[in-house]
PDB file of N, CA and C in Angstrom:
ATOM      1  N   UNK A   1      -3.766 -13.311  10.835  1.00  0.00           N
ATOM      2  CA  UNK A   1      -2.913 -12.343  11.489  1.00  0.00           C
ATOM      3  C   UNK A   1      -2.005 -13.099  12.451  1.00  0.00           C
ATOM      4  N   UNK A   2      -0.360 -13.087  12.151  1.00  0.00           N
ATOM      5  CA  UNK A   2       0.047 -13.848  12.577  1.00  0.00           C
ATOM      6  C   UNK A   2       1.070 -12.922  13.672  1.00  0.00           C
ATOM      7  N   UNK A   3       1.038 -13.454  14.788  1.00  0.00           N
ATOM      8  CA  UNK A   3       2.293 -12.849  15.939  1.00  0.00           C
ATOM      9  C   UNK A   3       1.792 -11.220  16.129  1.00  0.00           C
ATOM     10  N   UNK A   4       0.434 -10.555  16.493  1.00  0.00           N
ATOM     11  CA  UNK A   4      -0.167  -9.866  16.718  1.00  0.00           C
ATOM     12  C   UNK A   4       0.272  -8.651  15.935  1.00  0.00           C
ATOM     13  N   UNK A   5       0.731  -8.716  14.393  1.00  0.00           N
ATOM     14  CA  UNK A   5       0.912  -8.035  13.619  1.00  0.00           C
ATOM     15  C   UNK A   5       0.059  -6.823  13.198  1.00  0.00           C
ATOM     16  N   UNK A   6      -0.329  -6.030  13.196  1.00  0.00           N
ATOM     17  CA  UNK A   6      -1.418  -5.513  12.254  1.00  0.00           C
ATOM     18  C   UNK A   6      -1.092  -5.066  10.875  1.00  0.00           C
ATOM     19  N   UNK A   7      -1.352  -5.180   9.693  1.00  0.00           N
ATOM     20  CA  UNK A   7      -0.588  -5.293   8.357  1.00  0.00           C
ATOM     21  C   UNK A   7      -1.473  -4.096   7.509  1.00  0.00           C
ATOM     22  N   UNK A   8      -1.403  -2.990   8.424  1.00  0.00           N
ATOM     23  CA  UNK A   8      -1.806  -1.909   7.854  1.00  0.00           C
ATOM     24  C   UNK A   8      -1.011  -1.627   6.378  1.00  0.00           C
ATOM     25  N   UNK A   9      -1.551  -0.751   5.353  1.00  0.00           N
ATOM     26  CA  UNK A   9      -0.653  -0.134   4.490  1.00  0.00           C
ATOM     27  C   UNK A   9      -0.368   1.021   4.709  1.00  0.00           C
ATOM     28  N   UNK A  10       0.710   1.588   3.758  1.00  0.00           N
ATOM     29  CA  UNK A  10       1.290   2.970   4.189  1.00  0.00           C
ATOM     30  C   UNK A  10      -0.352   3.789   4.079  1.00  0.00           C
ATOM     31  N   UNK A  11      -0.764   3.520   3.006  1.00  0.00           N
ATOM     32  CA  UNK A  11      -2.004   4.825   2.272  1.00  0.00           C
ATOM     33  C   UNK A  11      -3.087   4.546   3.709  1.00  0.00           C
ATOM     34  N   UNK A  12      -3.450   3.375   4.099  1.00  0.00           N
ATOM     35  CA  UNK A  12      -4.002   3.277   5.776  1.00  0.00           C
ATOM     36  C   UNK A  12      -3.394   4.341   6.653  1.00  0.00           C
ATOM     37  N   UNK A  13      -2.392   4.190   7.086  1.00  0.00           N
ATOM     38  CA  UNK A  13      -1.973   4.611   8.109  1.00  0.00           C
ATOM     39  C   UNK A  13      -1.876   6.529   7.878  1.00  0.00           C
ATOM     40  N   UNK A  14      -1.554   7.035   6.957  1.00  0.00           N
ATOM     41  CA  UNK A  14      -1.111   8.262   6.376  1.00  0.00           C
ATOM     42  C   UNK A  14      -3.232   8.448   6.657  1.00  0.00           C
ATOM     43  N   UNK A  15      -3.712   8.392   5.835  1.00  0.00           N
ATOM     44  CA  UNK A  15      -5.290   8.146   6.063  1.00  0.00           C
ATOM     45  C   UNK A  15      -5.721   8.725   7.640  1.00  0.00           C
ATOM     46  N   UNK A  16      -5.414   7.286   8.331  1.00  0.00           N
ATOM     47  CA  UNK A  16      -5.412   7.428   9.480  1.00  0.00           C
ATOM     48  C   UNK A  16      -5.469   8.862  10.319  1.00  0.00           C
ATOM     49  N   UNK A  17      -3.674   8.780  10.509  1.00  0.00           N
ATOM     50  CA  UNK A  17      -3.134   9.848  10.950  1.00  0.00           C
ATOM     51  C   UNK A  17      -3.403  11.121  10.495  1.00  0.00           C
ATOM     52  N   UNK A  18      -3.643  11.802   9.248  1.00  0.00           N
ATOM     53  CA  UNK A  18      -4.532  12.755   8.440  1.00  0.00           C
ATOM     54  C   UNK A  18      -5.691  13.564   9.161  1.00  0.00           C
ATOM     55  N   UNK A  19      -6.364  11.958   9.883  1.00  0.00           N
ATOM     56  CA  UNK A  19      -7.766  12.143   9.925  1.00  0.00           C
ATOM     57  C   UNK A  19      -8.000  11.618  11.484  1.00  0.00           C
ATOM     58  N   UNK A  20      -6.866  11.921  12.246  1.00  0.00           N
ATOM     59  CA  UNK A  20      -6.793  11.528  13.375  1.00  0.00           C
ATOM     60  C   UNK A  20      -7.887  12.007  14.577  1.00  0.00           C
ATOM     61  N   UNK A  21      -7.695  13.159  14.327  1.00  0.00           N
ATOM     62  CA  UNK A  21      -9.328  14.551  14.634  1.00  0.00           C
ATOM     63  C   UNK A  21     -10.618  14.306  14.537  1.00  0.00           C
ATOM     64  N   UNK A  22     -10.827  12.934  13.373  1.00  0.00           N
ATOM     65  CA  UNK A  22     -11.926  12.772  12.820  1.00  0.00           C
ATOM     66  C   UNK A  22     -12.367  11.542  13.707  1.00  0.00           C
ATOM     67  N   UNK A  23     -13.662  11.076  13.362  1.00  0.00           N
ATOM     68  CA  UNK A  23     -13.915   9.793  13.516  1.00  0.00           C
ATOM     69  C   UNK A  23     -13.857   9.141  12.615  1.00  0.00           C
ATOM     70  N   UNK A  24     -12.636   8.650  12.840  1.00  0.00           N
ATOM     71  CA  UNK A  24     -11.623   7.744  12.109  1.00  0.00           C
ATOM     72  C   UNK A  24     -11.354   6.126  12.892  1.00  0.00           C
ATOM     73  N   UNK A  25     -11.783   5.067  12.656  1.00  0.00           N
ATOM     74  CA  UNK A  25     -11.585   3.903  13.507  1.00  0.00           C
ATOM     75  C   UNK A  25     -10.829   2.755  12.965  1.00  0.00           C
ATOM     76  N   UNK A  26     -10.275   2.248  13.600  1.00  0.00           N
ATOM     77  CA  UNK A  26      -9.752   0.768  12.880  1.00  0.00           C
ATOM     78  C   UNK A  26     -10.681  -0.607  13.432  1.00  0.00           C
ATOM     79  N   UNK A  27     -11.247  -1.208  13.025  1.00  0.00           N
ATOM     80  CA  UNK A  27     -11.526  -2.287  13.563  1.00  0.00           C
ATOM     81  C   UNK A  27     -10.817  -3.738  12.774  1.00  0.00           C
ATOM     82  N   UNK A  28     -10.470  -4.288  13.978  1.00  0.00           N
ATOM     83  CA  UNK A  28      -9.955  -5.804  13.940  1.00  0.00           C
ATOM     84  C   UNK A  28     -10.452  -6.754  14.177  1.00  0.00           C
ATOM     85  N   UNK A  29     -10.750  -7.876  13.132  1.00  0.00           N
ATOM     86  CA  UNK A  29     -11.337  -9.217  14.216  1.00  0.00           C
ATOM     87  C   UNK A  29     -10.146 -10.133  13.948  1.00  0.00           C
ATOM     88  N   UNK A  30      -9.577 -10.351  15.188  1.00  0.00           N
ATOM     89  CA  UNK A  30      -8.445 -11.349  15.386  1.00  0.00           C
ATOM     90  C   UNK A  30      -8.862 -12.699  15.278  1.00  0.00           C
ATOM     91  N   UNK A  31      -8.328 -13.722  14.791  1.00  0.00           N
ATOM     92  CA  UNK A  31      -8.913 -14.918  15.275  1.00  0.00           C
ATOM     93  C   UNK A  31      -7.727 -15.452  16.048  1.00  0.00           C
ATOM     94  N   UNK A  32      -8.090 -16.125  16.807  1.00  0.00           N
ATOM     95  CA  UNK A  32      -7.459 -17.080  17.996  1.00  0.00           C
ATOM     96  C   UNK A  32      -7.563 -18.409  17.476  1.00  0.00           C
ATOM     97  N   UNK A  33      -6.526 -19.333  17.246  1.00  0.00           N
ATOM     98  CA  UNK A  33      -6.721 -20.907  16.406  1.00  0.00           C
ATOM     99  C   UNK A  33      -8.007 -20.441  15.343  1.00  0.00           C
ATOM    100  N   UNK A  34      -9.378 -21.356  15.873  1.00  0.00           N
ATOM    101  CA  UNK A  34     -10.260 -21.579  15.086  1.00  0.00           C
ATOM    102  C   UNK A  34     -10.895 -20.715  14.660  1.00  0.00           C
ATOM    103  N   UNK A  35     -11.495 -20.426  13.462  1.00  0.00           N
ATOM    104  CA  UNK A  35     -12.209 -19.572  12.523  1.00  0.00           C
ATOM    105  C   UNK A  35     -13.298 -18.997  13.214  1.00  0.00           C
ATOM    106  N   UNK A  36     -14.262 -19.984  14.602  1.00  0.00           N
ATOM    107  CA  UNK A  36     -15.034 -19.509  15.499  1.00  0.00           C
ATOM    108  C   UNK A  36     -14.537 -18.571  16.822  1.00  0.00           C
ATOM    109  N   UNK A  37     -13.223 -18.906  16.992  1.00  0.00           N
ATOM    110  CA  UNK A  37     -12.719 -18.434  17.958  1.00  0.00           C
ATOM    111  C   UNK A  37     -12.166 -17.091  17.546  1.00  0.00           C
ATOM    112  N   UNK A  38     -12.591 -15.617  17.818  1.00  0.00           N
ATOM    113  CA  UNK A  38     -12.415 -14.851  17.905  1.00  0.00           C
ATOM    114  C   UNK A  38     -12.197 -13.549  18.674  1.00  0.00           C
ATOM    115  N   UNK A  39     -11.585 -12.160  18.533  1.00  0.00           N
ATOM    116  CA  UNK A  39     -11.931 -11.047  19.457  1.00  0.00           C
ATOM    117  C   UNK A  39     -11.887  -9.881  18.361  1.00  0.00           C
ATOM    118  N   UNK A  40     -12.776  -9.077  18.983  1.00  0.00           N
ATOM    119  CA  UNK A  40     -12.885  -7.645  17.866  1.00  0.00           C
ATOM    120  C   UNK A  40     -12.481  -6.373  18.927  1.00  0.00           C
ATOM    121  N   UNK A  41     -11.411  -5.888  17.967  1.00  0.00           N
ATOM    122  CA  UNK A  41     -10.859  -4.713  18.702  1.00  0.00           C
ATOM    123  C   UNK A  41     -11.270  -3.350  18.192  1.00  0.00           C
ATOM    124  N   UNK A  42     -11.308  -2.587  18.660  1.00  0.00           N
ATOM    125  CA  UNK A  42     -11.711  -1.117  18.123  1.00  0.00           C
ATOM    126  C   UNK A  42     -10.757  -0.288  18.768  1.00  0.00           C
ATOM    127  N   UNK A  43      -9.962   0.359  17.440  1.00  0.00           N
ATOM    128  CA  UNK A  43      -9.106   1.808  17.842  1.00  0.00           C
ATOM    129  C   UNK A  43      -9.405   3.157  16.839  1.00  0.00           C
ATOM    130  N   UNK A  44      -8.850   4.074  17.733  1.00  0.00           N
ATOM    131  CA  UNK A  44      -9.163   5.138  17.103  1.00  0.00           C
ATOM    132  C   UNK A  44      -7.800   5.510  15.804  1.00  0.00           C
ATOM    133  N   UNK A  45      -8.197   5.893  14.881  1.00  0.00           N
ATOM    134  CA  UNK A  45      -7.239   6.524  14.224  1.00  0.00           C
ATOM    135  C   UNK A  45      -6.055   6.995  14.309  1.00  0.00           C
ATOM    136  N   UNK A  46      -5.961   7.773  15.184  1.00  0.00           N
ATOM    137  CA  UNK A  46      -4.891   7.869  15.862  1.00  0.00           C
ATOM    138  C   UNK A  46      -4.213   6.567  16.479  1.00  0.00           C
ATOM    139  N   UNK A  47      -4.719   6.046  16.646  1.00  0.00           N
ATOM    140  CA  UNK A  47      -3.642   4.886  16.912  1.00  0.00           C
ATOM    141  C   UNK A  47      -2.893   3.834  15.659  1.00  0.00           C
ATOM    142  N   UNK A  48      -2.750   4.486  14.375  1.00  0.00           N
ATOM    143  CA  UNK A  48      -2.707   3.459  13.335  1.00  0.00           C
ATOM    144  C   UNK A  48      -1.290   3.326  13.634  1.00  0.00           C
ATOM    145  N   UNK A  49      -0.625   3.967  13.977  1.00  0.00           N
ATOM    146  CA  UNK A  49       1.297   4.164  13.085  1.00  0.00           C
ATOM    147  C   UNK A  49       1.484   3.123  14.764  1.00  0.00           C
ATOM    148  N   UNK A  50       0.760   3.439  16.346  1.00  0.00           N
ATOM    149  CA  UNK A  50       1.375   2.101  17.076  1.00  0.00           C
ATOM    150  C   UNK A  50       0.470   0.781  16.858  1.00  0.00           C
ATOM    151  N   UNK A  51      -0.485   0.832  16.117  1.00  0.00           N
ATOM    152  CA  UNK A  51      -0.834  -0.536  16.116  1.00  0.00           C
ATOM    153  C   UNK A  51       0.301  -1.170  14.758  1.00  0.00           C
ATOM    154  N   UNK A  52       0.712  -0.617  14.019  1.00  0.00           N
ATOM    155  CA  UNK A  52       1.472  -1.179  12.803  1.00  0.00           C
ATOM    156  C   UNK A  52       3.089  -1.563  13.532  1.00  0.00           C
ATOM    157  N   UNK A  53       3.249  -0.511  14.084  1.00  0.00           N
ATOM    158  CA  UNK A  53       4.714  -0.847  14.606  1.00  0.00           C
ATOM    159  C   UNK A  53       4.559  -1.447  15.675  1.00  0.00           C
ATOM    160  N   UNK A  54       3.871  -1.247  16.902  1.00  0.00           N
ATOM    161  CA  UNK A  54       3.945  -2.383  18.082  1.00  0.00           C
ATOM    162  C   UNK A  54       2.537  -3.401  17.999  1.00  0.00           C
ATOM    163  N   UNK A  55       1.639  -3.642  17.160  1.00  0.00           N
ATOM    164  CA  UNK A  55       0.641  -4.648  17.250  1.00  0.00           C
ATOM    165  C   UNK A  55       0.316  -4.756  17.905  1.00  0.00           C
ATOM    166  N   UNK A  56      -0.948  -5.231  17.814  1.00  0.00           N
ATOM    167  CA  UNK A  56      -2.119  -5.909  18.963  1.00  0.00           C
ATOM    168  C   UNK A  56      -2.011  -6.009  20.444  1.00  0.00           C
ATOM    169  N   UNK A  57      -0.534  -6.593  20.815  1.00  0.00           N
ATOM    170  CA  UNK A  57      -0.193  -7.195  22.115  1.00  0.00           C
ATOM    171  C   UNK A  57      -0.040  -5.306  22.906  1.00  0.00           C
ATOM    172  N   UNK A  58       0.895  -4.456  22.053  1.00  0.00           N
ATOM    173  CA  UNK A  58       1.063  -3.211  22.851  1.00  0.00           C
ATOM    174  C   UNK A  58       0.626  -2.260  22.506  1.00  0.00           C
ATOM    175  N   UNK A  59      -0.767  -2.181  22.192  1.00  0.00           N
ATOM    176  CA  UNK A  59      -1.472  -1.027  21.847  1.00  0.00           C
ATOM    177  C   UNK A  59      -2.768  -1.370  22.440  1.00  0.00           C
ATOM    178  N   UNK A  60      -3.369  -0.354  23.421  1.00  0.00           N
ATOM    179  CA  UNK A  60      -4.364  -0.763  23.850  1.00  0.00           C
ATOM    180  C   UNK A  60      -5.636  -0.182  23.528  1.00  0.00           C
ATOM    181  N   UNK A  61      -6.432  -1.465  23.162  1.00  0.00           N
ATOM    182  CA  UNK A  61      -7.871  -0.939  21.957  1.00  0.00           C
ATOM    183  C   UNK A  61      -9.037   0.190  23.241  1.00  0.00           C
ATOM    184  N   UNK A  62      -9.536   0.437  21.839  1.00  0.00           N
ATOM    185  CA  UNK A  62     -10.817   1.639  23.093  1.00  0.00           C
ATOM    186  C   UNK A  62     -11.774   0.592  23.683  1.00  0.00           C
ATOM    187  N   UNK A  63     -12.103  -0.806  22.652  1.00  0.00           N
ATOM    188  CA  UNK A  63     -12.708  -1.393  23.183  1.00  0.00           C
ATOM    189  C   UNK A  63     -12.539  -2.676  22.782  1.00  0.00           C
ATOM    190  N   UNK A  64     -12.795  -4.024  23.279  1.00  0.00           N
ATOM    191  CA  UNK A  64     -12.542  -5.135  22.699  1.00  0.00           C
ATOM    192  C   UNK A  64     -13.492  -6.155  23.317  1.00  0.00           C
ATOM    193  N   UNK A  65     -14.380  -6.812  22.250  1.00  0.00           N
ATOM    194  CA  UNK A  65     -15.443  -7.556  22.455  1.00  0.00           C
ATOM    195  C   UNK A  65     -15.109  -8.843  22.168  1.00  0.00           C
ATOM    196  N   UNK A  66     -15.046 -10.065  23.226  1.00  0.00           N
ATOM    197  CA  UNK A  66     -15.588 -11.023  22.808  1.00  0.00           C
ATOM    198  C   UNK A  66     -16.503 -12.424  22.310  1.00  0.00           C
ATOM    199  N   UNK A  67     -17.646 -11.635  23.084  1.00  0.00           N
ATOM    200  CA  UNK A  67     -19.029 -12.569  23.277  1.00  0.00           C
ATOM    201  C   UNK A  67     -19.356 -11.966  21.428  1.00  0.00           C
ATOM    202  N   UNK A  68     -19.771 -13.928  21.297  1.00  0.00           N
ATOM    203  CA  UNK A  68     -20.794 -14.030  20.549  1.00  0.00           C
ATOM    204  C   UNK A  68     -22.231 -14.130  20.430  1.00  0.00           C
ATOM    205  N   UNK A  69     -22.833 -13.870  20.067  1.00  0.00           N
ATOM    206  CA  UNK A  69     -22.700 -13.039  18.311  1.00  0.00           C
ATOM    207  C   UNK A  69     -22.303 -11.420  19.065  1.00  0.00           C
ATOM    208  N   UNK A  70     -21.409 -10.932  17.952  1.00  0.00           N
ATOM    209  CA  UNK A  70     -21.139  -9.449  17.903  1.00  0.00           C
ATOM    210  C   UNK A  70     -21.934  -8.646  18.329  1.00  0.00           C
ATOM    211  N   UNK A  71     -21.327  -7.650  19.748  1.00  0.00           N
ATOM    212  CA  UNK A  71     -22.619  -7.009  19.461  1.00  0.00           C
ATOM    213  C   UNK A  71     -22.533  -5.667  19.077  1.00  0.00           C
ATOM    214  N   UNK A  72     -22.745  -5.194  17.845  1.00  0.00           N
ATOM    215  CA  UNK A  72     -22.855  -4.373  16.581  1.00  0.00           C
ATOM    216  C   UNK A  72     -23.376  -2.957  17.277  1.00  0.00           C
ATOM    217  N   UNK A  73     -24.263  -3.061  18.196  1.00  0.00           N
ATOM    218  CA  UNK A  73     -24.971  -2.165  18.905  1.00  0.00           C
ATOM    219  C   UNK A  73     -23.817  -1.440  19.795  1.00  0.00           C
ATOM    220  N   UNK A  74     -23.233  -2.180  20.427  1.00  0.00           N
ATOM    221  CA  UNK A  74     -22.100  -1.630  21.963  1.00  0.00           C
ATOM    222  C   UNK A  74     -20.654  -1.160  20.940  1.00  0.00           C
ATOM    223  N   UNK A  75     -20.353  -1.871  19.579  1.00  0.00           N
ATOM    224  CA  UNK A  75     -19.316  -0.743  18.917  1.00  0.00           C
ATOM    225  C   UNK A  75     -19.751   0.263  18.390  1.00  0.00           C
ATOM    226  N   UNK A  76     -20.846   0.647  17.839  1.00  0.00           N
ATOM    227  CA  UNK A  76     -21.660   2.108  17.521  1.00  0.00           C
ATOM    228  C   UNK A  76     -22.093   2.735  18.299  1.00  0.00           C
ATOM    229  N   UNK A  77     -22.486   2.332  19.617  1.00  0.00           N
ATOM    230  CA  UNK A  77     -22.163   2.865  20.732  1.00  0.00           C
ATOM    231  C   UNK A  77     -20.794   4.024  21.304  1.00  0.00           C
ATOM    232  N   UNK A  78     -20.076   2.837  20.926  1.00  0.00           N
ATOM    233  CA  UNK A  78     -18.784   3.209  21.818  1.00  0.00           C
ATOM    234  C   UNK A  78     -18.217   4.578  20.557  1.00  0.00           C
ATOM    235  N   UNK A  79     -18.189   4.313  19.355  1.00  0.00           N
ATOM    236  CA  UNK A  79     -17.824   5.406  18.534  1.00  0.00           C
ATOM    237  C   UNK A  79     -18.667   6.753  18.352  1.00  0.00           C
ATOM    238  N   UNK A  80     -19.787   6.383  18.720  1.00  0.00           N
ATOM    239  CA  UNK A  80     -20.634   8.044  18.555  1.00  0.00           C
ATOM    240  C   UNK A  80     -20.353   8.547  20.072  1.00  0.00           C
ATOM    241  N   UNK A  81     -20.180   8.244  20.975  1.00  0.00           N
ATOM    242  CA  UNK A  81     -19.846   8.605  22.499  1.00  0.00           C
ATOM    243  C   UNK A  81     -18.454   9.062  22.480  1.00  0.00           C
ATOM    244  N   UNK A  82     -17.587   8.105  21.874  1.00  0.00           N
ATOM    245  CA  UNK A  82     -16.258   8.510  22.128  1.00  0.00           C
ATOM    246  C   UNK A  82     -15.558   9.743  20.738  1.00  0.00           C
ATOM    247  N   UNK A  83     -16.359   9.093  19.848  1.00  0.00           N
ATOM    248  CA  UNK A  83     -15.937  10.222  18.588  1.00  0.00           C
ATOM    249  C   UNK A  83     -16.541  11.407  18.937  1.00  0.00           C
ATOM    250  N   UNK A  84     -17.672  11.721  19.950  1.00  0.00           N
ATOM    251  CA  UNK A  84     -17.825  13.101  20.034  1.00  0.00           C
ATOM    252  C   UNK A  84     -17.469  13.679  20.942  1.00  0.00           C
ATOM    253  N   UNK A  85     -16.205  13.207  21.744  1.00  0.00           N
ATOM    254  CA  UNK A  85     -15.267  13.918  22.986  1.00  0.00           C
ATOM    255  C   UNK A  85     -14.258  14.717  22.155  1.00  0.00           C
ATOM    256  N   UNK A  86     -13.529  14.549  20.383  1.00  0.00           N
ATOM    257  CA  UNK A  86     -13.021  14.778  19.964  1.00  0.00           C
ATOM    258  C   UNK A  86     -13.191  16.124  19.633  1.00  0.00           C
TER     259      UNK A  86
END
């Protein structure tokens, strides 16, 4: 992912937006240089059409982790808490 692009497709984003109501999520793992060096972002659905047109840098994720190892627990977390404010 180059120049904080996100390279959604149209049928993504339409998806997305559709299902914006829903718990609907995007997750990203960016890498930074090295293949170890990473960050994982989490957005909601609703955010597909500004993460495609303004990317990574101006869209701000619900949550973004970067300690390793992943922790798998605090993004299923964050989506059953936050998907049920919807």
């Amino acid at each position: 992912m180059s120049g904080q692009k996100v390279p959604l497709s149209s049928h993504q984003i339409s998806f997305l937006t559709r299902h914006q109501h829903a718990s609907a999520w995007v997750l990203i793992k960016a890498h930074i240089g090295k293949q170890k060096d990473y960050k994982v972002f989490l957005y909601r659905g609703a955010q597909a059409i500004a993460l495609f047109e303004d990317g990574l840098r101006n869209t701000k994720p619900v949550v973004m982790l970067k300690e390793k190892p992943l922790m798998w627990d605090k993004i299923f977390e964050v989506i059953k808490n936050v998907g049920s404010d919807s």
